[in-house]
PDB file of N, CA and C in Angstrom:
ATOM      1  N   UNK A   1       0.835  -1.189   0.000  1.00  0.00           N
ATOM      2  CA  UNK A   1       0.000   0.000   0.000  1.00  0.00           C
ATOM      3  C   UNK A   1       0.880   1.253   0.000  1.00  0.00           C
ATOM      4  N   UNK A   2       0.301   2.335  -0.708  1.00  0.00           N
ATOM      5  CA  UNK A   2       1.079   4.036  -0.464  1.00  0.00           C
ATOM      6  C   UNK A   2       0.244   4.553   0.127  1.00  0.00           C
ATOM      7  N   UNK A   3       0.990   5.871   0.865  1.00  0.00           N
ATOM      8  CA  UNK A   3      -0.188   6.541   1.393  1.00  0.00           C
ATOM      9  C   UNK A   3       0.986   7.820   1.441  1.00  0.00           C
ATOM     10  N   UNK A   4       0.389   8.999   1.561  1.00  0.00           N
ATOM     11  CA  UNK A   4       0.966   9.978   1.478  1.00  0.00           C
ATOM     12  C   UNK A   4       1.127  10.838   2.186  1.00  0.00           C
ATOM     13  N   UNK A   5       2.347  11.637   2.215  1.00  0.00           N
ATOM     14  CA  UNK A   5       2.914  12.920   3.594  1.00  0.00           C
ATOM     15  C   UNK A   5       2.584  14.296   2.551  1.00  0.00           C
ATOM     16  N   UNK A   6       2.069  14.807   3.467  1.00  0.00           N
ATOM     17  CA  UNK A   6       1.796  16.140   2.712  1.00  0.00           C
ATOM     18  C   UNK A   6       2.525  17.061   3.943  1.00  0.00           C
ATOM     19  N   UNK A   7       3.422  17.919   2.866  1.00  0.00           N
ATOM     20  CA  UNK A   7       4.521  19.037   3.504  1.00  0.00           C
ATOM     21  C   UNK A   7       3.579  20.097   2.812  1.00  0.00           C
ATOM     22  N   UNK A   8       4.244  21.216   4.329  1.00  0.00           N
ATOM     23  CA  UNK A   8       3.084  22.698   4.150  1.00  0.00           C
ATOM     24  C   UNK A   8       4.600  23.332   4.059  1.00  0.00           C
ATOM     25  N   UNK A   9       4.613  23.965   3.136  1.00  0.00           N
ATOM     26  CA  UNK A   9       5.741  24.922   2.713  1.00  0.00           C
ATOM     27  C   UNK A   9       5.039  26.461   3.613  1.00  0.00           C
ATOM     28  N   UNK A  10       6.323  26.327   4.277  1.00  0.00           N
ATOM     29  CA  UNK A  10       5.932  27.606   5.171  1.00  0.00           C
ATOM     30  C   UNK A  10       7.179  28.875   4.719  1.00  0.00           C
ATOM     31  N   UNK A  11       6.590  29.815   4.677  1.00  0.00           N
ATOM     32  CA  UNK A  11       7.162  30.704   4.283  1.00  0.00           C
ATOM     33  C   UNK A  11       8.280  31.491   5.230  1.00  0.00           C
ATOM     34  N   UNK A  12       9.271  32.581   4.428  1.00  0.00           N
ATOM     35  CA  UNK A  12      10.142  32.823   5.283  1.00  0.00           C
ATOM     36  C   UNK A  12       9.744  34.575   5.887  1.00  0.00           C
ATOM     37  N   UNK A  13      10.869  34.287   6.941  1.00  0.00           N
ATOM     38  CA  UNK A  13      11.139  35.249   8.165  1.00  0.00           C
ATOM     39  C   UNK A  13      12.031  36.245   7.946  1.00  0.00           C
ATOM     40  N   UNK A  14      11.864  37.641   8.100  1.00  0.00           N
ATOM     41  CA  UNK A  14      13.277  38.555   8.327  1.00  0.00           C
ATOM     42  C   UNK A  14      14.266  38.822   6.787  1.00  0.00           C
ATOM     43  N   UNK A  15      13.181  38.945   6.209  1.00  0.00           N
ATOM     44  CA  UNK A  15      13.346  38.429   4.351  1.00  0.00           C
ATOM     45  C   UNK A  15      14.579  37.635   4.216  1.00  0.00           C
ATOM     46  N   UNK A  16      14.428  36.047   4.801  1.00  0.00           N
ATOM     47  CA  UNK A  16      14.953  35.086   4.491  1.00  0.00           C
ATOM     48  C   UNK A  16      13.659  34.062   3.973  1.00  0.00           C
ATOM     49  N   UNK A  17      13.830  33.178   3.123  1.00  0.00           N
ATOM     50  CA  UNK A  17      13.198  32.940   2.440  1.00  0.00           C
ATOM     51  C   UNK A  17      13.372  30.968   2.802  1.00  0.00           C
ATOM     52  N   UNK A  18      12.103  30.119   3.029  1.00  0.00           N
ATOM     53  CA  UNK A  18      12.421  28.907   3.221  1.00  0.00           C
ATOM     54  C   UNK A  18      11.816  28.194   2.577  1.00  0.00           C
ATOM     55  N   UNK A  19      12.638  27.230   1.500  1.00  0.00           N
ATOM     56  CA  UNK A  19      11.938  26.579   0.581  1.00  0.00           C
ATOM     57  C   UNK A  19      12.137  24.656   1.167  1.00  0.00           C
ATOM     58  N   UNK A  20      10.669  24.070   0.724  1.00  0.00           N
ATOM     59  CA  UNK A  20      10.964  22.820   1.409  1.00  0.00           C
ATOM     60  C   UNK A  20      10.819  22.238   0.461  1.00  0.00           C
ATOM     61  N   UNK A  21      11.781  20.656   0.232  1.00  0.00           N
ATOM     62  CA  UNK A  21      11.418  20.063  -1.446  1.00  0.00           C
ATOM     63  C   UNK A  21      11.276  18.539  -0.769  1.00  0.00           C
ATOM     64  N   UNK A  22      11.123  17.636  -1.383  1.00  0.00           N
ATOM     65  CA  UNK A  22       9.743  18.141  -2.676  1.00  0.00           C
ATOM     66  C   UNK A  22       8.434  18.378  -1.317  1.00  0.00           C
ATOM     67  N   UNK A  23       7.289  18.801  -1.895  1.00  0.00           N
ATOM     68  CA  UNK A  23       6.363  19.635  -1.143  1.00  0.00           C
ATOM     69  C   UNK A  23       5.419  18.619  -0.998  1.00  0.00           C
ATOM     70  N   UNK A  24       5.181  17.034  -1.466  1.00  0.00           N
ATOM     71  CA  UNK A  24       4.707  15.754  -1.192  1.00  0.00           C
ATOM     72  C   UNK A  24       5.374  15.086  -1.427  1.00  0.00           C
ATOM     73  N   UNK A  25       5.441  13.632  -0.713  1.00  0.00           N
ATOM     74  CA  UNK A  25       5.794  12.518  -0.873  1.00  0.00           C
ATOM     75  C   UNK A  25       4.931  11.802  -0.522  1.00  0.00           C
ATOM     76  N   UNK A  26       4.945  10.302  -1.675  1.00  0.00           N
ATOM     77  CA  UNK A  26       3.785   9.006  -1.637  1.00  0.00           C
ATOM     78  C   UNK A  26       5.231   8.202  -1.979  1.00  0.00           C
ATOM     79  N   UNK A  27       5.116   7.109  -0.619  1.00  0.00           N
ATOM     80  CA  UNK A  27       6.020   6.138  -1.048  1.00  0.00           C
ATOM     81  C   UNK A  27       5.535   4.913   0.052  1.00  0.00           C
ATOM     82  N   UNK A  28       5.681   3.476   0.291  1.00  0.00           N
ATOM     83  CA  UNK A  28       5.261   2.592   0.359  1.00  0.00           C
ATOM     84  C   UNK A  28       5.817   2.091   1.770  1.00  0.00           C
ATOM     85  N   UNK A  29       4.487   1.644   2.629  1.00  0.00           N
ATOM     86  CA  UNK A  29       4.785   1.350   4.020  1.00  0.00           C
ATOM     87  C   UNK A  29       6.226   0.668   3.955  1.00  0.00           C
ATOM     88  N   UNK A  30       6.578   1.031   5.289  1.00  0.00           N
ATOM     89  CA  UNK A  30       8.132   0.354   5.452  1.00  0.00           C
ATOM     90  C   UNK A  30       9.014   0.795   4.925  1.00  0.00           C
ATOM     91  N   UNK A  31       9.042   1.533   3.611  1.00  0.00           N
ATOM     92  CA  UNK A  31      10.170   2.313   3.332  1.00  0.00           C
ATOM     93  C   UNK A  31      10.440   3.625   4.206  1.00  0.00           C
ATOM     94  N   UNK A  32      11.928   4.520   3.360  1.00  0.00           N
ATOM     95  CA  UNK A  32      12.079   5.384   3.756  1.00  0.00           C
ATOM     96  C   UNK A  32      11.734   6.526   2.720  1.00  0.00           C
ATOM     97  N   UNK A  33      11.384   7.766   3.685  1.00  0.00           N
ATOM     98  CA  UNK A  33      10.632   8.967   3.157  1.00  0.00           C
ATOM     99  C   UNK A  33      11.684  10.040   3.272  1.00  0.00           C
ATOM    100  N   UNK A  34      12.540  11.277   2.706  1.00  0.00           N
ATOM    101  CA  UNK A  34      13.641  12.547   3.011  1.00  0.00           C
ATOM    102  C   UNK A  34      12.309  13.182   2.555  1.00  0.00           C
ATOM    103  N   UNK A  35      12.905  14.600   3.502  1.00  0.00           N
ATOM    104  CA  UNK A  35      12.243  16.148   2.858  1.00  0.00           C
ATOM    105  C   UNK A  35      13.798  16.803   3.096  1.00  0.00           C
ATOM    106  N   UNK A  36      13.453  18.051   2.607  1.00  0.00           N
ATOM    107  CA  UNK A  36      14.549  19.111   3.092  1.00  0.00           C
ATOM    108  C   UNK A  36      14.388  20.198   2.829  1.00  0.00           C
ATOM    109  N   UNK A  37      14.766  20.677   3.685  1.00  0.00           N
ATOM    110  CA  UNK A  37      14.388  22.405   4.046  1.00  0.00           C
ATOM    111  C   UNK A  37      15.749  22.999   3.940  1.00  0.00           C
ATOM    112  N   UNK A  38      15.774  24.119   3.131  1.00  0.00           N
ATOM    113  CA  UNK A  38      16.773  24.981   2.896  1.00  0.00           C
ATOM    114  C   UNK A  38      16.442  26.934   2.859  1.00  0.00           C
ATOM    115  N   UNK A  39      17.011  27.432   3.435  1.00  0.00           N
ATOM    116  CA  UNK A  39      16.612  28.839   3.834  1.00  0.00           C
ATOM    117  C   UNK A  39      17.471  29.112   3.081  1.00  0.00           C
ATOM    118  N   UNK A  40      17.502  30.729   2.460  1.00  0.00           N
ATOM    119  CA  UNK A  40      18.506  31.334   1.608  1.00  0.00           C
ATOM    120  C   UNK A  40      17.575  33.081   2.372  1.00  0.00           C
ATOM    121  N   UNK A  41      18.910  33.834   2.318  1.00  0.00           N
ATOM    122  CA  UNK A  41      18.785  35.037   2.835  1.00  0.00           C
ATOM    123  C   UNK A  41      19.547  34.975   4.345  1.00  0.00           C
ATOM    124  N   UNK A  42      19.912  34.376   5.321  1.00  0.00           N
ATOM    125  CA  UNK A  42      20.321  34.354   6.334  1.00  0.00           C
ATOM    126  C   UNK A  42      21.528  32.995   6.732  1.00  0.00           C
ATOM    127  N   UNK A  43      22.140  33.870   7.597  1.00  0.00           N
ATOM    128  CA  UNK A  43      23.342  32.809   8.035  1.00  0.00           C
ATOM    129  C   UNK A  43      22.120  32.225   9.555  1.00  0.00           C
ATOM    130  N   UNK A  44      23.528  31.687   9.830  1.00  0.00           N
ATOM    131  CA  UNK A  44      23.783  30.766  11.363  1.00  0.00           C
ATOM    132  C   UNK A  44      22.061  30.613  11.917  1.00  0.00           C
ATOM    133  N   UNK A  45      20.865  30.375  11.208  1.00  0.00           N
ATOM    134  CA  UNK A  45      19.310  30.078  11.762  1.00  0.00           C
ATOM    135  C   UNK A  45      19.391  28.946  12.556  1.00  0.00           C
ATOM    136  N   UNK A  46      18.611  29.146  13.545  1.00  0.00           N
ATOM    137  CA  UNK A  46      17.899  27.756  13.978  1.00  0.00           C
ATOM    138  C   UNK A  46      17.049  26.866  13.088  1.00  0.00           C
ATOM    139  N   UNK A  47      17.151  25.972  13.050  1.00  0.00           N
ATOM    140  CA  UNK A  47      15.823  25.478  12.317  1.00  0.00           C
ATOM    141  C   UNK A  47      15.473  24.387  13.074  1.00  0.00           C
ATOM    142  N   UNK A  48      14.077  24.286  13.101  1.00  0.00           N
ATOM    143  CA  UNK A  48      13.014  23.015  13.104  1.00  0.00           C
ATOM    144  C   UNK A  48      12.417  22.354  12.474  1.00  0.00           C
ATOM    145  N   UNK A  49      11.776  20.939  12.692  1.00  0.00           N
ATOM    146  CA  UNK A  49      11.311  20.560  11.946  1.00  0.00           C
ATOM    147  C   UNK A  49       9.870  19.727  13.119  1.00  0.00           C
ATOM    148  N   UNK A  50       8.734  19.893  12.361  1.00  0.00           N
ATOM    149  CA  UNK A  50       7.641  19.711  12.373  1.00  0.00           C
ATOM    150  C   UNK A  50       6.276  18.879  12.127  1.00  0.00           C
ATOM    151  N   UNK A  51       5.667  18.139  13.216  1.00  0.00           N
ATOM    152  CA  UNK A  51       4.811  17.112  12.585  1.00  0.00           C
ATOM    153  C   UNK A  51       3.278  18.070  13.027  1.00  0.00           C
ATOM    154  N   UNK A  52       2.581  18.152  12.065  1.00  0.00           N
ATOM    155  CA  UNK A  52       0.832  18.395  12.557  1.00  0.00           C
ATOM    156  C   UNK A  52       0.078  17.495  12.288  1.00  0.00           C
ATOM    157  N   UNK A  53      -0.645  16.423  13.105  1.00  0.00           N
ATOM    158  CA  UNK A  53      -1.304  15.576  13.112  1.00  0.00           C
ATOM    159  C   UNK A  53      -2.805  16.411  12.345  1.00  0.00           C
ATOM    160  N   UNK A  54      -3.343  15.398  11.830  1.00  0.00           N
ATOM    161  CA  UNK A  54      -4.689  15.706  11.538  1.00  0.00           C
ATOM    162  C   UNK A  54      -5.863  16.355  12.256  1.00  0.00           C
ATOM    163  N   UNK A  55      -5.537  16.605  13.635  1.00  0.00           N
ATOM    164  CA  UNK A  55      -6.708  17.144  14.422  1.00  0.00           C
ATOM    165  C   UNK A  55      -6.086  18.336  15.071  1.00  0.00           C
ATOM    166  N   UNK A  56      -4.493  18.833  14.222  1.00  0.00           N
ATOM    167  CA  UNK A  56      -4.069  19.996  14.758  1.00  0.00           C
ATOM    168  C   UNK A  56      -3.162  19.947  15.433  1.00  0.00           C
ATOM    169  N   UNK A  57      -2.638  19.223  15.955  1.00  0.00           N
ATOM    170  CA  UNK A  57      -1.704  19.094  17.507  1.00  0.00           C
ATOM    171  C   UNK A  57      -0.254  19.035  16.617  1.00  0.00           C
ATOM    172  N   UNK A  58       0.291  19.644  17.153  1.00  0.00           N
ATOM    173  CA  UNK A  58       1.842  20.359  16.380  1.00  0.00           C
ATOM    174  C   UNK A  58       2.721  19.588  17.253  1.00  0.00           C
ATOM    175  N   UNK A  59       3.573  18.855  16.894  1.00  0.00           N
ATOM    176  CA  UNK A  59       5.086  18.064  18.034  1.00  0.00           C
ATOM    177  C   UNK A  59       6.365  18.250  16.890  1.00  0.00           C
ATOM    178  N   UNK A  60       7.295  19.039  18.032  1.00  0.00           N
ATOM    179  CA  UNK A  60       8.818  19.120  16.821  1.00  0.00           C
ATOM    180  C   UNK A  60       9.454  17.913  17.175  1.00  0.00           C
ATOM    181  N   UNK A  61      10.323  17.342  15.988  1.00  0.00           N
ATOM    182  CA  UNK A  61      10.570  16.412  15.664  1.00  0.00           C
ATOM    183  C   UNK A  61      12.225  16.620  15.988  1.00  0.00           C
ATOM    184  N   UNK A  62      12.689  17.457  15.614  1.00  0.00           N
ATOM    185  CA  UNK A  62      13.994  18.403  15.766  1.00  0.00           C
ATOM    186  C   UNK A  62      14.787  19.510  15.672  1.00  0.00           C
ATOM    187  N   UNK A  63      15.265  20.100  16.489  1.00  0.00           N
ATOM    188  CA  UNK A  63      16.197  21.043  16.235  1.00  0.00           C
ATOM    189  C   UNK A  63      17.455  21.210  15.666  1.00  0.00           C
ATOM    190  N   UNK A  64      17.874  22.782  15.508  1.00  0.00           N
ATOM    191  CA  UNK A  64      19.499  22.247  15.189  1.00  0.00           C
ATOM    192  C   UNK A  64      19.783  23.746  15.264  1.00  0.00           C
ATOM    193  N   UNK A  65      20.526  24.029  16.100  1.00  0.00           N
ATOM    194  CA  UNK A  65      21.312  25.447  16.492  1.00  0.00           C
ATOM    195  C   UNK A  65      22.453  25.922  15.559  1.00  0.00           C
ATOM    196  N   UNK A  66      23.016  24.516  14.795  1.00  0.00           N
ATOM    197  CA  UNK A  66      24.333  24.720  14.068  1.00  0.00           C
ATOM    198  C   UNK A  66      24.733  23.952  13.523  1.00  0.00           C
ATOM    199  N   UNK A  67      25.522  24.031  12.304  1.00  0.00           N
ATOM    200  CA  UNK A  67      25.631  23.109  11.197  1.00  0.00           C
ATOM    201  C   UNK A  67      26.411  21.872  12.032  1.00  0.00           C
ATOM    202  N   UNK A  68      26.129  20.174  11.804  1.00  0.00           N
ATOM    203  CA  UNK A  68      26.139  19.136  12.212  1.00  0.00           C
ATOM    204  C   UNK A  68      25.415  18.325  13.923  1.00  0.00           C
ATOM    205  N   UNK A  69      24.556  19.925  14.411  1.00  0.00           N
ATOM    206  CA  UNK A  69      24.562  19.864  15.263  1.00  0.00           C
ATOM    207  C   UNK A  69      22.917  19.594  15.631  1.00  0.00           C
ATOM    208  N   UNK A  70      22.342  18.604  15.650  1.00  0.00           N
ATOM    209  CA  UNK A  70      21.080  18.385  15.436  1.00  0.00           C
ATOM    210  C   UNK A  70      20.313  17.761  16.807  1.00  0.00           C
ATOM    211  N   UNK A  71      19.544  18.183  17.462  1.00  0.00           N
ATOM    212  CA  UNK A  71      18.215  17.415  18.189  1.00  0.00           C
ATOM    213  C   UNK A  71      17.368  16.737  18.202  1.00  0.00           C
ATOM    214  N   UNK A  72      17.291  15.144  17.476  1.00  0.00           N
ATOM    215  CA  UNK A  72      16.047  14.749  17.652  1.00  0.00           C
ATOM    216  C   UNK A  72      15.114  14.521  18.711  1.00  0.00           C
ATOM    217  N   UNK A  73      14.230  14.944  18.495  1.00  0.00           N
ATOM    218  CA  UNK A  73      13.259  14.816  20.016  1.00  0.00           C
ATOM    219  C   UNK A  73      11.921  14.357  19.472  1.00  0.00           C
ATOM    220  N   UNK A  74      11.663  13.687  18.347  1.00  0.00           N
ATOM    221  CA  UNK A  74      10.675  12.887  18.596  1.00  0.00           C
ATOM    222  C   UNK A  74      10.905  11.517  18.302  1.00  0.00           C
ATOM    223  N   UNK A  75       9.996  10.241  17.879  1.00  0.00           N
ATOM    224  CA  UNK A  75      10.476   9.262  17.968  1.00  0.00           C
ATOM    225  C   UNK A  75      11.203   8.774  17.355  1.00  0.00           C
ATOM    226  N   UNK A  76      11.723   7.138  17.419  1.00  0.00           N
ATOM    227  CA  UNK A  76      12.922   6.713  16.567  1.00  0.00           C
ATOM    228  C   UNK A  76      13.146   6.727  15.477  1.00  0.00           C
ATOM    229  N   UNK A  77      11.585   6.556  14.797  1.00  0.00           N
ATOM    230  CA  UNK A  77      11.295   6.734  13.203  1.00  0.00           C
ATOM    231  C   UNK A  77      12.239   7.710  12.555  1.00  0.00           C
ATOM    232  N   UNK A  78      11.892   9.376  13.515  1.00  0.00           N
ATOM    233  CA  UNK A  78      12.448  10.407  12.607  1.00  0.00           C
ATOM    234  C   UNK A  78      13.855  10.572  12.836  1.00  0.00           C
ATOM    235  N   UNK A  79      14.882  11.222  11.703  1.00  0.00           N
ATOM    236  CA  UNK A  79      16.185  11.312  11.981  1.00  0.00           C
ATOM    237  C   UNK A  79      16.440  12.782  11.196  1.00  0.00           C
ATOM    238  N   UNK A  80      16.891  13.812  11.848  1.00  0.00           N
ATOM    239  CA  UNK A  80      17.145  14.588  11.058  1.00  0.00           C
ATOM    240  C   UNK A  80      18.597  15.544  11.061  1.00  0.00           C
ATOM    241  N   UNK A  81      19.520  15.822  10.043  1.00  0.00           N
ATOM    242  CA  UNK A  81      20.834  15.919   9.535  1.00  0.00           C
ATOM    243  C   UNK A  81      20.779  17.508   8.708  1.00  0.00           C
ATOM    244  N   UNK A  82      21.974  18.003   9.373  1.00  0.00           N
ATOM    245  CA  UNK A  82      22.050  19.585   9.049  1.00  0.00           C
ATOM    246  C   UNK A  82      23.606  19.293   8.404  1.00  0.00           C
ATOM    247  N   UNK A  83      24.073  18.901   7.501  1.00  0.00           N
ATOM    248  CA  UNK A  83      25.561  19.071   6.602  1.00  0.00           C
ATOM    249  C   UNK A  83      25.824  19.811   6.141  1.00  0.00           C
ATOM    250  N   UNK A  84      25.083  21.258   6.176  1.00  0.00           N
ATOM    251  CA  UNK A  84      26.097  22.442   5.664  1.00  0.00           C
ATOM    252  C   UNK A  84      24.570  23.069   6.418  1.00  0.00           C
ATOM    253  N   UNK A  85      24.704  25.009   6.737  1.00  0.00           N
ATOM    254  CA  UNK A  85      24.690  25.602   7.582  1.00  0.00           C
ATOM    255  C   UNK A  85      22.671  25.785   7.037  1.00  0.00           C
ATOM    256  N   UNK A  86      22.760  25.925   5.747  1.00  0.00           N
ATOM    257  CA  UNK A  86      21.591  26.494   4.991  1.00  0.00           C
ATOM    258  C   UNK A  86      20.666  25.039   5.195  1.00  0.00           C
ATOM    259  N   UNK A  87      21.193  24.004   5.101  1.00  0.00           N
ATOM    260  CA  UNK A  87      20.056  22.861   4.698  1.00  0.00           C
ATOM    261  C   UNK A  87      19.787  21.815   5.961  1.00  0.00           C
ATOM    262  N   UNK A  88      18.537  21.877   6.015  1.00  0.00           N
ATOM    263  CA  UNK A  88      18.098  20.498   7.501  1.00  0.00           C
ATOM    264  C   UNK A  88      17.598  19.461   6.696  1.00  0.00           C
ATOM    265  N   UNK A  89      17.375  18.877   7.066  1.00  0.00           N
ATOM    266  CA  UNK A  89      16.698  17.327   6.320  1.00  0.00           C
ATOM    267  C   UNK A  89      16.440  16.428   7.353  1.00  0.00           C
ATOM    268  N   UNK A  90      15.237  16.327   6.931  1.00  0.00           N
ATOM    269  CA  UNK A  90      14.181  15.422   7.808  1.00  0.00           C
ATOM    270  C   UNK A  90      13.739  13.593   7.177  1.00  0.00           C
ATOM    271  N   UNK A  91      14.415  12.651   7.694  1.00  0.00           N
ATOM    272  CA  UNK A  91      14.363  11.293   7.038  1.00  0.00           C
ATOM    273  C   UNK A  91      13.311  10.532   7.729  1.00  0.00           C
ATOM    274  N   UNK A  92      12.690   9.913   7.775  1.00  0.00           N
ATOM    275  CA  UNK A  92      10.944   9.193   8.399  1.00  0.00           C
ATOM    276  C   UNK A  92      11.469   7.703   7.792  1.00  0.00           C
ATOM    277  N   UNK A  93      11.945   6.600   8.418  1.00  0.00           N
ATOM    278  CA  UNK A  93      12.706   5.179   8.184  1.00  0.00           C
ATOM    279  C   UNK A  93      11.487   4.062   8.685  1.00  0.00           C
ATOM    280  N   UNK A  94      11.110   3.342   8.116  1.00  0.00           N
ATOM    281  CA  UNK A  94       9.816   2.394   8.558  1.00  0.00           C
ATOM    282  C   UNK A  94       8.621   3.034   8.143  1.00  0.00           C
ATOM    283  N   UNK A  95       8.530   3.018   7.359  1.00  0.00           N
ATOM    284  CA  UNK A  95       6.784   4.346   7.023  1.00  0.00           C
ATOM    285  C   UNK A  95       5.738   3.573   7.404  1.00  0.00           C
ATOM    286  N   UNK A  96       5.042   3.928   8.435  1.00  0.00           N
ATOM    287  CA  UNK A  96       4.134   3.392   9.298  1.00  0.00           C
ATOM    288  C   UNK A  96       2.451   4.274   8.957  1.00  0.00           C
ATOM    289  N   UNK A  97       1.679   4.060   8.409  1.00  0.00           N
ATOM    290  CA  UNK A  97       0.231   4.925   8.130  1.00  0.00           C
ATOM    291  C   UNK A  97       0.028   6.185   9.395  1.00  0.00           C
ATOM    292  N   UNK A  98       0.777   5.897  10.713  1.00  0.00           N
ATOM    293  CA  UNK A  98       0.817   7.163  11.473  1.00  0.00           C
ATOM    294  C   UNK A  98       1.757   8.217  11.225  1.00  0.00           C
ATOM    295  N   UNK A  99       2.602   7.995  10.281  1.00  0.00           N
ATOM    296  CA  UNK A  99       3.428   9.035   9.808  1.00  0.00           C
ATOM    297  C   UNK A  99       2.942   9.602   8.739  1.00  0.00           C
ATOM    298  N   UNK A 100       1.122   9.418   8.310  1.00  0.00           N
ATOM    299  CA  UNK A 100       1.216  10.572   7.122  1.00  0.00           C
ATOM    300  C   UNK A 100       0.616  11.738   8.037  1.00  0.00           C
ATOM    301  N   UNK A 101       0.701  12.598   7.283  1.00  0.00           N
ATOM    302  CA  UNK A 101       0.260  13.792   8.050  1.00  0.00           C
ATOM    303  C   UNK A 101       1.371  15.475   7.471  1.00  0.00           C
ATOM    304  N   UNK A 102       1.121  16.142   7.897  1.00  0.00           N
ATOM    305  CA  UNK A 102       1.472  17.651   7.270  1.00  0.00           C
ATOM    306  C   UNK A 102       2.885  17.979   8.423  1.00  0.00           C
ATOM    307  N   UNK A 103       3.964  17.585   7.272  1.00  0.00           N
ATOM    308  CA  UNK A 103       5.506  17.963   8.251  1.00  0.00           C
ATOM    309  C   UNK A 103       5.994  19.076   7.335  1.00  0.00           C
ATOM    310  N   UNK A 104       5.968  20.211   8.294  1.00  0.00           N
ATOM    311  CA  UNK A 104       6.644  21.753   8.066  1.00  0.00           C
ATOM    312  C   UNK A 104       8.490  22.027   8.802  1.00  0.00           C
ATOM    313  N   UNK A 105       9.346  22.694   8.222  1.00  0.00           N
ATOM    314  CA  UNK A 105      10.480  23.308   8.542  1.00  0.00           C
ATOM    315  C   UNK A 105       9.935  24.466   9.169  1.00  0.00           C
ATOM    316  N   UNK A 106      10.715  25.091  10.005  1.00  0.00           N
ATOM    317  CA  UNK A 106      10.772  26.555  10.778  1.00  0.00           C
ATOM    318  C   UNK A 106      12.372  26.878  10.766  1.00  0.00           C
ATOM    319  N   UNK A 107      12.508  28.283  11.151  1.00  0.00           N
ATOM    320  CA  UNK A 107      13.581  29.216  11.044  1.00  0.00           C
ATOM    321  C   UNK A 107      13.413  30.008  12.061  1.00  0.00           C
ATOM    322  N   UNK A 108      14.647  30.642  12.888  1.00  0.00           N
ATOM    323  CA  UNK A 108      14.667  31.433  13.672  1.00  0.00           C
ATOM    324  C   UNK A 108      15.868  32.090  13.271  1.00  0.00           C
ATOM    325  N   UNK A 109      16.122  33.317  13.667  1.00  0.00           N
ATOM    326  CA  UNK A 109      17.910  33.934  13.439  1.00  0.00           C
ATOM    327  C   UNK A 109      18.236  33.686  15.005  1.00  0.00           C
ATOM    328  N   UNK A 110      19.417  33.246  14.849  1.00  0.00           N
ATOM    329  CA  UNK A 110      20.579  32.929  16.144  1.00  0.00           C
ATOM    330  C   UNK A 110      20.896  33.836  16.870  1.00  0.00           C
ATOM    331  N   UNK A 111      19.952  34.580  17.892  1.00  0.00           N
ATOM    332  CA  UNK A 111      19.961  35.834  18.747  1.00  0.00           C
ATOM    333  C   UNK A 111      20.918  35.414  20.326  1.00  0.00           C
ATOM    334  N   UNK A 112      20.914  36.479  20.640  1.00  0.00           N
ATOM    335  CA  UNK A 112      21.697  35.892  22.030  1.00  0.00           C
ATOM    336  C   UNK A 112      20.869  35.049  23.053  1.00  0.00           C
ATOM    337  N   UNK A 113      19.824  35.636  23.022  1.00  0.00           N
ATOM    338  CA  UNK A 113      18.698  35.661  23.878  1.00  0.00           C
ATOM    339  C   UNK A 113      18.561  33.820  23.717  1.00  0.00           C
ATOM    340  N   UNK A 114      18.639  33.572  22.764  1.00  0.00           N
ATOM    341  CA  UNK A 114      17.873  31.937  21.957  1.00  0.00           C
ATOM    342  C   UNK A 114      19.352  31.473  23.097  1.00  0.00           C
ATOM    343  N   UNK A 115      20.225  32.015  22.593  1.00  0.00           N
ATOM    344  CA  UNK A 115      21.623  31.125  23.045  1.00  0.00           C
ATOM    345  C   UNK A 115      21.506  30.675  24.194  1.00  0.00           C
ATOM    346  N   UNK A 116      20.958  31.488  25.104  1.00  0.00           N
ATOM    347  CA  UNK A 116      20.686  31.309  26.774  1.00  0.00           C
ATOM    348  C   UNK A 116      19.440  30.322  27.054  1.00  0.00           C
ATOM    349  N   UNK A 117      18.730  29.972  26.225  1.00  0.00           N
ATOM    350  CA  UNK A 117      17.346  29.006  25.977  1.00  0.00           C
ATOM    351  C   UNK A 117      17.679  27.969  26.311  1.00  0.00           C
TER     352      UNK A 117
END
């Protein structure tokens, strides 16, 4: 069976600009699923990455303060990899029918304030 992830291309911040590719994926239980999010207009961002379940409820999946330097914080499924400063990438390994759903990137600029967070 396929079933499909629908990515919400969210727009950018602080006229930096965040493009997420590809903007769907349909690929077959048990495999693996990549997105990737790449910002252009800004250095050193935070970025996140994002699951919205169908009834709304938003859980980040991961952070990353700095290039190689990544947070996963949701489950084992997701894995996500920052190899140069501009690009995050979000990998979903076992595609399970609870992983379709609407996964968004976010951006922040690297303030002091965040640093102390």
């Amino acid at each position: 069976d396929k079933y499909k992830i629908s990515l919400f291309l969210q727009g950018g911040t602080h006229s930096a600009t965040i493009v997420q590719n590809p903007q769907s994926v349909e690929e077959q239980l048990g495999k693996q699923a990549s997105i990737e999010c790449s910002l252009k207009g800004a250095s050193d961002p935070f970025f996140y990455w994002y699951k919205q379940l169908p009834g709304g409820q938003i859980h980040m999946l991961a952070y990353s303060t700095y290039t190689d330097q990544v947070e996963n914080t949701g489950p084992s499924h997701f894995s996500a990899s920052r190899p140069k400063d501009e690009k995050f990438f979000l990998s979903i390994n076992g595609l399970l029918m609870e992983h379709s759903a609407v996964y968004f990137c976010a951006s922040s600029l690297n303030t002091a304030l965040q640093s102390h967070l």
